[in-house]
N, C-alpha and C. Protein backbone atom coordinates (compact mmCIF):
# COMPACT_ATOMS: atom_id res chain seq x y z
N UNK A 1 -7.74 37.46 -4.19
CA UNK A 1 -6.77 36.59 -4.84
C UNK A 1 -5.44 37.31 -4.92
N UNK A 2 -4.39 37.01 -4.28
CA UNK A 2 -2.95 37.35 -4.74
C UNK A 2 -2.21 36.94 -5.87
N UNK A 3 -1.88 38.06 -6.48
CA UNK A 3 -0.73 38.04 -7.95
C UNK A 3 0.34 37.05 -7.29
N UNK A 4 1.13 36.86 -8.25
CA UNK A 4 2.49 36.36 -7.72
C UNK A 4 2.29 34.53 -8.33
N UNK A 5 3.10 33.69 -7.46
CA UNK A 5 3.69 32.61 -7.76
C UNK A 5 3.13 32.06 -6.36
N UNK A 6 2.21 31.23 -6.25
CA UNK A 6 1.85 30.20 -5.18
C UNK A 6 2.91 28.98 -4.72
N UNK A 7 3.05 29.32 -3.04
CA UNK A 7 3.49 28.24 -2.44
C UNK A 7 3.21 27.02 -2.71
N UNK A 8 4.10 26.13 -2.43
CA UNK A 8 4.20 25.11 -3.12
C UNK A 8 2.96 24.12 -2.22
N UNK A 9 2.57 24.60 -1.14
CA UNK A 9 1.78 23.95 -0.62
C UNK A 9 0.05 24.63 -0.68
N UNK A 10 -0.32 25.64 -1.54
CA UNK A 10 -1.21 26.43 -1.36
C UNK A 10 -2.26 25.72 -2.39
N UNK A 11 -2.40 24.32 -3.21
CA UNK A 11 -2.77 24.54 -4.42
C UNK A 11 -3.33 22.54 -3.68
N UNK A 12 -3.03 22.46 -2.50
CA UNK A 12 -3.24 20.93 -1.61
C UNK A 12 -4.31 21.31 -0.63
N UNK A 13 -5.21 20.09 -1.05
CA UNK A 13 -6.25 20.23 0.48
C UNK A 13 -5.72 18.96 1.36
N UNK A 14 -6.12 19.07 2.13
CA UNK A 14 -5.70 18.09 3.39
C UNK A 14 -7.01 17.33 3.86
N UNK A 15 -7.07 16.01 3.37
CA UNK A 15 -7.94 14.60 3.28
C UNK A 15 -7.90 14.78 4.59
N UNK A 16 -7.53 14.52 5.52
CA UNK A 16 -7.34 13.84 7.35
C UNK A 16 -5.84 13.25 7.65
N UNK A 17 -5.57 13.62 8.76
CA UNK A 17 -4.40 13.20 9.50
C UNK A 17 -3.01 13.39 8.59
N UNK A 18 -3.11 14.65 7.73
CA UNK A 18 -2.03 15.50 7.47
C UNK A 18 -1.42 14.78 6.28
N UNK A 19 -2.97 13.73 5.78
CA UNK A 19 -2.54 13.39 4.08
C UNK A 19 -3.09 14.49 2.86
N UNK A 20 -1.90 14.89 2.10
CA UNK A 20 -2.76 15.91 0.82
C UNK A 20 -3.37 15.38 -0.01
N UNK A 21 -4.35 15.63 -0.56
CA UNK A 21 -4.83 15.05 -1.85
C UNK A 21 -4.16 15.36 -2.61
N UNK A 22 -4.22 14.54 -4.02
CA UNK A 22 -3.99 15.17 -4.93
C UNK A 22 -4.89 16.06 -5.98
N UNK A 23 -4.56 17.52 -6.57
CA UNK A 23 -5.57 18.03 -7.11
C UNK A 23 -6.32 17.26 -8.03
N UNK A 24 -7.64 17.16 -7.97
CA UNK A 24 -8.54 16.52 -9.11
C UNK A 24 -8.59 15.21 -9.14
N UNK A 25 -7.54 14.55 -7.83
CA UNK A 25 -8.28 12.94 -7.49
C UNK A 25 -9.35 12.70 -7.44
N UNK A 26 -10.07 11.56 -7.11
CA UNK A 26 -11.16 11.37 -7.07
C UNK A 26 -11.07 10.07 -6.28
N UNK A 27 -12.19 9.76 -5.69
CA UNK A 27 -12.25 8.21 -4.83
C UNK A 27 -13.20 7.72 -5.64
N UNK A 28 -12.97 6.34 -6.45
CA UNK A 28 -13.81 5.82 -7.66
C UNK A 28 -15.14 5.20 -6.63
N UNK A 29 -16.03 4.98 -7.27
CA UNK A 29 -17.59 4.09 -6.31
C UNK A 29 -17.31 2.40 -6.94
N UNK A 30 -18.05 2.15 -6.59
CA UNK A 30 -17.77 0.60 -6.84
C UNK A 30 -18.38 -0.02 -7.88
N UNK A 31 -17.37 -0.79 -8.99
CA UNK A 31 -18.63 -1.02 -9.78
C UNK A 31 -19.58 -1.34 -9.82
N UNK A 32 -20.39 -1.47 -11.14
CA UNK A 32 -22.07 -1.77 -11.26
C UNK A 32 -22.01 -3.26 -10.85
N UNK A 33 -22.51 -4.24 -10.40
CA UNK A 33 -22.86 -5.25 -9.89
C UNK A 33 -22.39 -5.91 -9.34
N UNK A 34 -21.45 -5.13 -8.03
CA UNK A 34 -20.70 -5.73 -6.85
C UNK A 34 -21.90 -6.12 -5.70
N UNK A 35 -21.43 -7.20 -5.30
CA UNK A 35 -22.51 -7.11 -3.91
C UNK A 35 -22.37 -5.93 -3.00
N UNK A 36 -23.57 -6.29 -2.18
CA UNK A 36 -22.75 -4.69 -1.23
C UNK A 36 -22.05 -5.23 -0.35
N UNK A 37 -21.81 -6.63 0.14
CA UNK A 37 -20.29 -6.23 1.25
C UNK A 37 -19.14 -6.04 0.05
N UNK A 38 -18.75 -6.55 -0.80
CA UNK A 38 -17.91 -6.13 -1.56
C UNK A 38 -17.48 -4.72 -1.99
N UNK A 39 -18.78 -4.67 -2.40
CA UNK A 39 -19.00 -2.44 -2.39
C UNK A 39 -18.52 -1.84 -0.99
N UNK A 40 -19.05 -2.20 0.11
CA UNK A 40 -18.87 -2.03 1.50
C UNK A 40 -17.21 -2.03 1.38
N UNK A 41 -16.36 -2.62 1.47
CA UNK A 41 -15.08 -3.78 1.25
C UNK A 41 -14.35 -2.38 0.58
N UNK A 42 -14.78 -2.23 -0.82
CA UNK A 42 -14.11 -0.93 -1.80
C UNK A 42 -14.01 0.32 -0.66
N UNK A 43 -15.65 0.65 -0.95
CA UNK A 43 -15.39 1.75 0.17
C UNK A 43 -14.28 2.24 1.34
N UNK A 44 -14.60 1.44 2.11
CA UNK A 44 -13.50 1.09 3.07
C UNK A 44 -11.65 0.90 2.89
N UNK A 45 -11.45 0.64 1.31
CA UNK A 45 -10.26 0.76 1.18
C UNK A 45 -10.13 1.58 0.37
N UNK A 46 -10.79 2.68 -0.46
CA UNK A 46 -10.99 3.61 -1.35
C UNK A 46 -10.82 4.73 0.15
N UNK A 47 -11.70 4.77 0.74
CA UNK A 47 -11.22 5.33 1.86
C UNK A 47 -10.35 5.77 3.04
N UNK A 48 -9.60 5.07 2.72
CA UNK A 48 -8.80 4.51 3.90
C UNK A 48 -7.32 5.02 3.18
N UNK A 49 -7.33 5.90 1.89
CA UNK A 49 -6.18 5.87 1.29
C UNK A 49 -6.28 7.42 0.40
N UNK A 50 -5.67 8.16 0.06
CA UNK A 50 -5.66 9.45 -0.30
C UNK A 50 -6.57 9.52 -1.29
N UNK A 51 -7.22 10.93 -1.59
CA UNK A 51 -8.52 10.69 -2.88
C UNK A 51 -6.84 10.88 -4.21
N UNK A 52 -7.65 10.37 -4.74
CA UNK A 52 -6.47 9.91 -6.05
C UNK A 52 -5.22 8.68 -6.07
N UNK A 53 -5.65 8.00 -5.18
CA UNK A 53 -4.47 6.73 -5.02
C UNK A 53 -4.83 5.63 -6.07
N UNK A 54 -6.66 5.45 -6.49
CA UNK A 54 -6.71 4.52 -7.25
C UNK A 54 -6.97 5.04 -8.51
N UNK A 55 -5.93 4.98 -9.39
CA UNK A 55 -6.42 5.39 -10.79
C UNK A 55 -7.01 3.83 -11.01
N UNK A 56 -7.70 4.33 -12.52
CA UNK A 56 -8.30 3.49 -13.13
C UNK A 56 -7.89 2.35 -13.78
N UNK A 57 -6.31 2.17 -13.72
CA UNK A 57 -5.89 1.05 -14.08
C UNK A 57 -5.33 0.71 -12.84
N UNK A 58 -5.88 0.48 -11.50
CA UNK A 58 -5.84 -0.32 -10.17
C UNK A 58 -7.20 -0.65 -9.83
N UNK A 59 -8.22 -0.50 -10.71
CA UNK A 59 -9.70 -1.19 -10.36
C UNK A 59 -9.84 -2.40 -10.10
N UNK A 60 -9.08 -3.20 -11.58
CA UNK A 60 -9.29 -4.52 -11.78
C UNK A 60 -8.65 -5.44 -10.50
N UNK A 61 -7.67 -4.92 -9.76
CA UNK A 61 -7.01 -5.74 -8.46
C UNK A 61 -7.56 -5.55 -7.36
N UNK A 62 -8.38 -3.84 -7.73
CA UNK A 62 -8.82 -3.62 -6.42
C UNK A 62 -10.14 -4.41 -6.33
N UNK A 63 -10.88 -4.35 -7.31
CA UNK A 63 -12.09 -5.77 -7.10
C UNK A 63 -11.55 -7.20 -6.75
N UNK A 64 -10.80 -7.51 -7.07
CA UNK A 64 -10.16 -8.57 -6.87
C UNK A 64 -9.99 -8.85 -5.45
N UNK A 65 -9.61 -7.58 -5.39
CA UNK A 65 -8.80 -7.33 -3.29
C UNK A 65 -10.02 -7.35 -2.81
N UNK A 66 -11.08 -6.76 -2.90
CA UNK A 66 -12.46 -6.96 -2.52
C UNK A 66 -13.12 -8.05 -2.39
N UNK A 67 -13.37 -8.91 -3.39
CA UNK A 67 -13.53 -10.19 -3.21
C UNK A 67 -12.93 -10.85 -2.60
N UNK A 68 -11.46 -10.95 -2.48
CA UNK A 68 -10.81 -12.30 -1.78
C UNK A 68 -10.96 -11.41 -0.37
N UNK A 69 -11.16 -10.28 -0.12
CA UNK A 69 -11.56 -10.14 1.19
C UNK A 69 -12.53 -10.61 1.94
N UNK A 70 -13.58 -10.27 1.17
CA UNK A 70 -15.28 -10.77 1.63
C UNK A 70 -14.80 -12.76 1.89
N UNK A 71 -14.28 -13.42 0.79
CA UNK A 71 -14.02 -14.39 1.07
C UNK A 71 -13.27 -15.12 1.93
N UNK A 72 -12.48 -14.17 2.33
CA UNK A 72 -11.65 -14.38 3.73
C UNK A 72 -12.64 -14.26 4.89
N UNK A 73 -13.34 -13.52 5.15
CA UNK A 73 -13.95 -13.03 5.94
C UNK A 73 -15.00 -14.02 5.98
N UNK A 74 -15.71 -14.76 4.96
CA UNK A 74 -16.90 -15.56 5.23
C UNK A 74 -15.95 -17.11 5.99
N UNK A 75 -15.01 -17.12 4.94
CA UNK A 75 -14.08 -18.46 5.80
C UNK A 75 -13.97 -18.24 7.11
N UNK A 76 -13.14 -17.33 8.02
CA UNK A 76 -13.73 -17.02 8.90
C UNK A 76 -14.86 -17.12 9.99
N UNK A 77 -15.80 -16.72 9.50
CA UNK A 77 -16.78 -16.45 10.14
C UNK A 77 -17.23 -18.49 10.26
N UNK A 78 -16.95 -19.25 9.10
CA UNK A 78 -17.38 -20.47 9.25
C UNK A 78 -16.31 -21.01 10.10
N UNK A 79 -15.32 -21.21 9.93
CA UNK A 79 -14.64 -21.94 11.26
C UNK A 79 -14.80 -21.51 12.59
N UNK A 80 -15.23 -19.98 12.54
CA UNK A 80 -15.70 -19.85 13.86
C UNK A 80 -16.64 -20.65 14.83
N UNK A 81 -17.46 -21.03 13.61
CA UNK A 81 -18.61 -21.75 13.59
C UNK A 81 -18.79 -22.95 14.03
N UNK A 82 -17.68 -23.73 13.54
CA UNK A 82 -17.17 -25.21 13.71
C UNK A 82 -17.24 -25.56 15.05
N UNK A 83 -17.58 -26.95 15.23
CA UNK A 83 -16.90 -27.06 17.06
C UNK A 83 -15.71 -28.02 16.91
N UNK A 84 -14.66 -27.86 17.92
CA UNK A 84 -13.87 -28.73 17.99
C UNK A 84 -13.48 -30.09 17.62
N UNK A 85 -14.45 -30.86 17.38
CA UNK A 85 -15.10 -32.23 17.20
C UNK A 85 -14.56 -32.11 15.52
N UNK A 86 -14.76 -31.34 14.64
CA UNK A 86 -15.04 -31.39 13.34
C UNK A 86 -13.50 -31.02 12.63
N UNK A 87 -12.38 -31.90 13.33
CA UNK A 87 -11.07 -30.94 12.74
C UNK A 87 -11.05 -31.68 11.35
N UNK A 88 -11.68 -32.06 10.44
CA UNK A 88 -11.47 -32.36 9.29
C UNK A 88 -11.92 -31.28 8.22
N UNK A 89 -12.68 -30.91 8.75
CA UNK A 89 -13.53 -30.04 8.41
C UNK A 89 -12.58 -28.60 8.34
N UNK A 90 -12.23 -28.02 9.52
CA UNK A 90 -11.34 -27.15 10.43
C UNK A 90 -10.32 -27.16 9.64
N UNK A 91 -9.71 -28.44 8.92
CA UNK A 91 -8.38 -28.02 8.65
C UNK A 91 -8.79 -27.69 7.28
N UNK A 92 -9.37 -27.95 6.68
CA UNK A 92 -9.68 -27.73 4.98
C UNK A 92 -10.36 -26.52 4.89
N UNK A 93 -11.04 -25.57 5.99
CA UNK A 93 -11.55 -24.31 5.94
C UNK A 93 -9.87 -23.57 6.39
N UNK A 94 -9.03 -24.08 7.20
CA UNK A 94 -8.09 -23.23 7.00
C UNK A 94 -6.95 -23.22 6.08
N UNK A 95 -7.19 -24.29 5.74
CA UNK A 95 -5.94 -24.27 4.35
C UNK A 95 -6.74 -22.92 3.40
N UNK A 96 -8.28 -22.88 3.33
CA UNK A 96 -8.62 -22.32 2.51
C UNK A 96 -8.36 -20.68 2.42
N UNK A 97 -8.59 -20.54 4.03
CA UNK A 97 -8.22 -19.36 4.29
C UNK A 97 -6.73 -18.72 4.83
N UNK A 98 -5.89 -19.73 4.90
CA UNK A 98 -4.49 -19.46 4.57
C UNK A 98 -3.92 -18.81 3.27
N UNK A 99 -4.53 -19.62 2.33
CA UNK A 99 -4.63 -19.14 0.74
C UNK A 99 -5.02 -17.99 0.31
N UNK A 100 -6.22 -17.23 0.98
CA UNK A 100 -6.74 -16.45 1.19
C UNK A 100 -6.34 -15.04 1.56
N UNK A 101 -5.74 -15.18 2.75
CA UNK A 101 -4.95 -14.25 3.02
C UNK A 101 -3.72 -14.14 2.70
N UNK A 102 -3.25 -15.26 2.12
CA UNK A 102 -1.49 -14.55 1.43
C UNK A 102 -1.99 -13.93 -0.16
N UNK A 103 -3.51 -14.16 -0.14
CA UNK A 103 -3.68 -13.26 -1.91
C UNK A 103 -4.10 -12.09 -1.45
N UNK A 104 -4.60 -11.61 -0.07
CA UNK A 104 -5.16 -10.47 0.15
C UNK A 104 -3.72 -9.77 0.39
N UNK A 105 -2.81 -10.53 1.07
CA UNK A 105 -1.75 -9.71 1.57
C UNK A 105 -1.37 -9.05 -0.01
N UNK A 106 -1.22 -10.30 -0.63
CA UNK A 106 -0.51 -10.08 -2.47
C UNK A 106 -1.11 -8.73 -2.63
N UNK A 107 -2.36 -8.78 -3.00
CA UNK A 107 -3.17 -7.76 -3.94
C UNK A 107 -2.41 -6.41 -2.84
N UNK A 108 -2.89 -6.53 -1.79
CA UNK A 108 -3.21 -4.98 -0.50
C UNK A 108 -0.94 -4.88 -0.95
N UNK A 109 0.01 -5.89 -1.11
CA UNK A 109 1.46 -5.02 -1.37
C UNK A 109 1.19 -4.27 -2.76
N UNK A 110 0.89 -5.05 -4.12
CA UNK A 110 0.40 -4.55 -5.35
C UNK A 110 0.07 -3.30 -5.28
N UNK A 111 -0.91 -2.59 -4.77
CA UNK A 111 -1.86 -1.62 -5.06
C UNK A 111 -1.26 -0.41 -3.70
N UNK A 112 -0.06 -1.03 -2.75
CA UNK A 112 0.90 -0.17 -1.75
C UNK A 112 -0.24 0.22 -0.80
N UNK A 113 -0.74 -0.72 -0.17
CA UNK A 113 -1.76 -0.53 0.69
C UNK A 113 -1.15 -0.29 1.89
N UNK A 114 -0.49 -0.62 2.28
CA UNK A 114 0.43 -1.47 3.58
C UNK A 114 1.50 -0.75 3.66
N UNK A 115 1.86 -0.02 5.00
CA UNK A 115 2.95 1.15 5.31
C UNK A 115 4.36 0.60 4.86
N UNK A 116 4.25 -0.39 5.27
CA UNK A 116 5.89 -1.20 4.18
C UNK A 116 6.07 -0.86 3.00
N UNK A 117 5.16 -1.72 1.91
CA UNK A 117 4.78 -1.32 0.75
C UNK A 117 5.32 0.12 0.37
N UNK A 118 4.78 0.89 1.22
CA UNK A 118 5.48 2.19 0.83
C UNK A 118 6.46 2.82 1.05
N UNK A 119 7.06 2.45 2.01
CA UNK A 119 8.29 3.00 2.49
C UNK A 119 9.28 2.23 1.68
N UNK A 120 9.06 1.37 1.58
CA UNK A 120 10.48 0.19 0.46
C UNK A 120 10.38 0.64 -0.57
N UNK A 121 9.34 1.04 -1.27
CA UNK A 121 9.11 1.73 -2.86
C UNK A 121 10.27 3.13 -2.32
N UNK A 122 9.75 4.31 -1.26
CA UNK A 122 10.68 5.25 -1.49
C UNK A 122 12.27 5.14 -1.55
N UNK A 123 12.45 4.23 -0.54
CA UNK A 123 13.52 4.24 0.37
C UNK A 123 14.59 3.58 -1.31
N UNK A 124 13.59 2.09 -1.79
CA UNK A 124 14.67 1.46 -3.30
C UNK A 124 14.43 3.08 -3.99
N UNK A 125 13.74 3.70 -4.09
CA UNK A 125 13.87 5.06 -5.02
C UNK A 125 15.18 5.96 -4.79
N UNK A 126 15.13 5.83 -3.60
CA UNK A 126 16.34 7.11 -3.03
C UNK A 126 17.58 6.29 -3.34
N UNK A 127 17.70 4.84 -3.70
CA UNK A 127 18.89 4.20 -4.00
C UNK A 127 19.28 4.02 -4.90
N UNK A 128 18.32 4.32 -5.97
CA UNK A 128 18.53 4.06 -7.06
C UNK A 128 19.39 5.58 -7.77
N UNK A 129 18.77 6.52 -6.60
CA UNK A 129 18.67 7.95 -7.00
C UNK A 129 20.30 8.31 -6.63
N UNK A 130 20.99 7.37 -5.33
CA UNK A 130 21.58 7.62 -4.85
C UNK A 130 21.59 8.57 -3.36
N UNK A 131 20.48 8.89 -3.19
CA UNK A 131 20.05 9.52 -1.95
C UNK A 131 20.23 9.17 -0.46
N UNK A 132 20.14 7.74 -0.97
CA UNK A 132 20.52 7.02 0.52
C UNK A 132 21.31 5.69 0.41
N UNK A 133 22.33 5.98 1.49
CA UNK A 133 23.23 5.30 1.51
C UNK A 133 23.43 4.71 2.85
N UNK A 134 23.91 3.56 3.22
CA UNK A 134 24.03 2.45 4.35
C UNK A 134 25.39 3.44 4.68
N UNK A 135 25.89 3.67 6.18
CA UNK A 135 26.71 4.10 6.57
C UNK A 135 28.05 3.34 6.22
N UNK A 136 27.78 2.09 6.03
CA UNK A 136 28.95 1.28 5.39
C UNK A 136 28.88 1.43 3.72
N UNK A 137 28.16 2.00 3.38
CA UNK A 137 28.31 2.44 1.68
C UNK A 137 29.39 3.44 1.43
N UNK A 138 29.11 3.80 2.14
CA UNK A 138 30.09 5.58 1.61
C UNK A 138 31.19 5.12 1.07
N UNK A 139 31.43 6.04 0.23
CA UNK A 139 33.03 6.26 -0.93
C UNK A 139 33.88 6.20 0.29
N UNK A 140 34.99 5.72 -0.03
CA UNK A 140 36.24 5.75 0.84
C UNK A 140 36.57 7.03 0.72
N UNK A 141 37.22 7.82 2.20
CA UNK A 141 37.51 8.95 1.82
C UNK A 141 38.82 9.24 1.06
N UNK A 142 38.79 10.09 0.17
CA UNK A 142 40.18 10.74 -0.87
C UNK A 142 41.47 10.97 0.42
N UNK A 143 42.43 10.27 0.67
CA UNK A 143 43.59 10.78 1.37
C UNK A 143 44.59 11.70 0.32
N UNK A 144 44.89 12.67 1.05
CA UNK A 144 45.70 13.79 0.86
C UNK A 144 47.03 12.71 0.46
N UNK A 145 47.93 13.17 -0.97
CA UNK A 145 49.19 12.41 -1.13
C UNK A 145 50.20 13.24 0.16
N UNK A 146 50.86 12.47 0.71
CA UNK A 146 51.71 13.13 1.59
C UNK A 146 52.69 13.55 0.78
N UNK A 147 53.45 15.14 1.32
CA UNK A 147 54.69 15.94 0.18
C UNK A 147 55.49 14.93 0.70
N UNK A 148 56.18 14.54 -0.70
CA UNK A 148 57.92 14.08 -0.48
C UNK A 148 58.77 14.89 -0.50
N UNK A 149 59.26 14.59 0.91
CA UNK A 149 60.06 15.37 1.56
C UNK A 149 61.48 15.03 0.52
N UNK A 150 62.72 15.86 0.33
CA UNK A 150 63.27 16.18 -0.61
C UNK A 150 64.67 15.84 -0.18
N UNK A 151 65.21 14.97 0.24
CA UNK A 151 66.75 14.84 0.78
C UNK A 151 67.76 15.89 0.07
């Protein structure tokens, strides 16, 4: 063990593909009486995201996101099902699952699932911070008063 003051990067393990954890995250399990594609569903997005991304007050959406997934997914799988003949049918399974997926999209921006999601969170941060600025933002530059010349 070395004395001294640790690099700022020495105290990070590295999850996969050059994401750090955070120390003492954890990837939560799914609650007690999820089905298992739903559990399946968690997993998969508990996974899919740094250990420590879901604290415990992002459970309740993330079940949520779980479910309207599985439910997207069974809609799905039934219009697949459908034959051509049945567009009454067809259109009322996709209204359903239109609905469906603009709540999965909802929940998956909520919880910054989605590479957008995150980059717009930093990027309004750095603006707020002042960090970043539109090339047409910038301060006008200060002009030098020209000397009056002295007749």
């Amino acid at each position: 063990m070395q004395n001294g003051r640790k690099s700022s990067g020495e105290h990070l393990s590295v999850v996969g593909e050059g994401v750090a954890a955070i120390p003492g995250g954890m990837r939560p399990e799914p609650p007690e009486g999820m089905g298992e594609r739903r559990a399946q569903v968690w997993r998969d997005y508990v996974g899919s995201m740094p250990a420590g991304w879901f604290g415990r007050e992002t459970w309740p959406l993330l079940r949520l996101l779980c479910t309207h997934t599985v439910f997207a997914d069974n809609l799905a799988e039934e219009m697949a099902e459908l034959g051509p003949a049945q567009h009454a049918a067809r259109k009322r399974i996709f209204n359903m699952l239109e609905r469906e997926t603009k709540t999965v999209m909802s929940l998956c921006w909520q919880l910054r699932l989605t590479p957008k999601s995150r980059t717009e969170v930093h990027r309004k941060d750095e603006a707020a911070a002042g960090l970043f600025r539109r090339p047409w933002e910038e301060p006008p530059e200060e002009k030098e008063p020209k000397e009056q010349e002295e007749a």
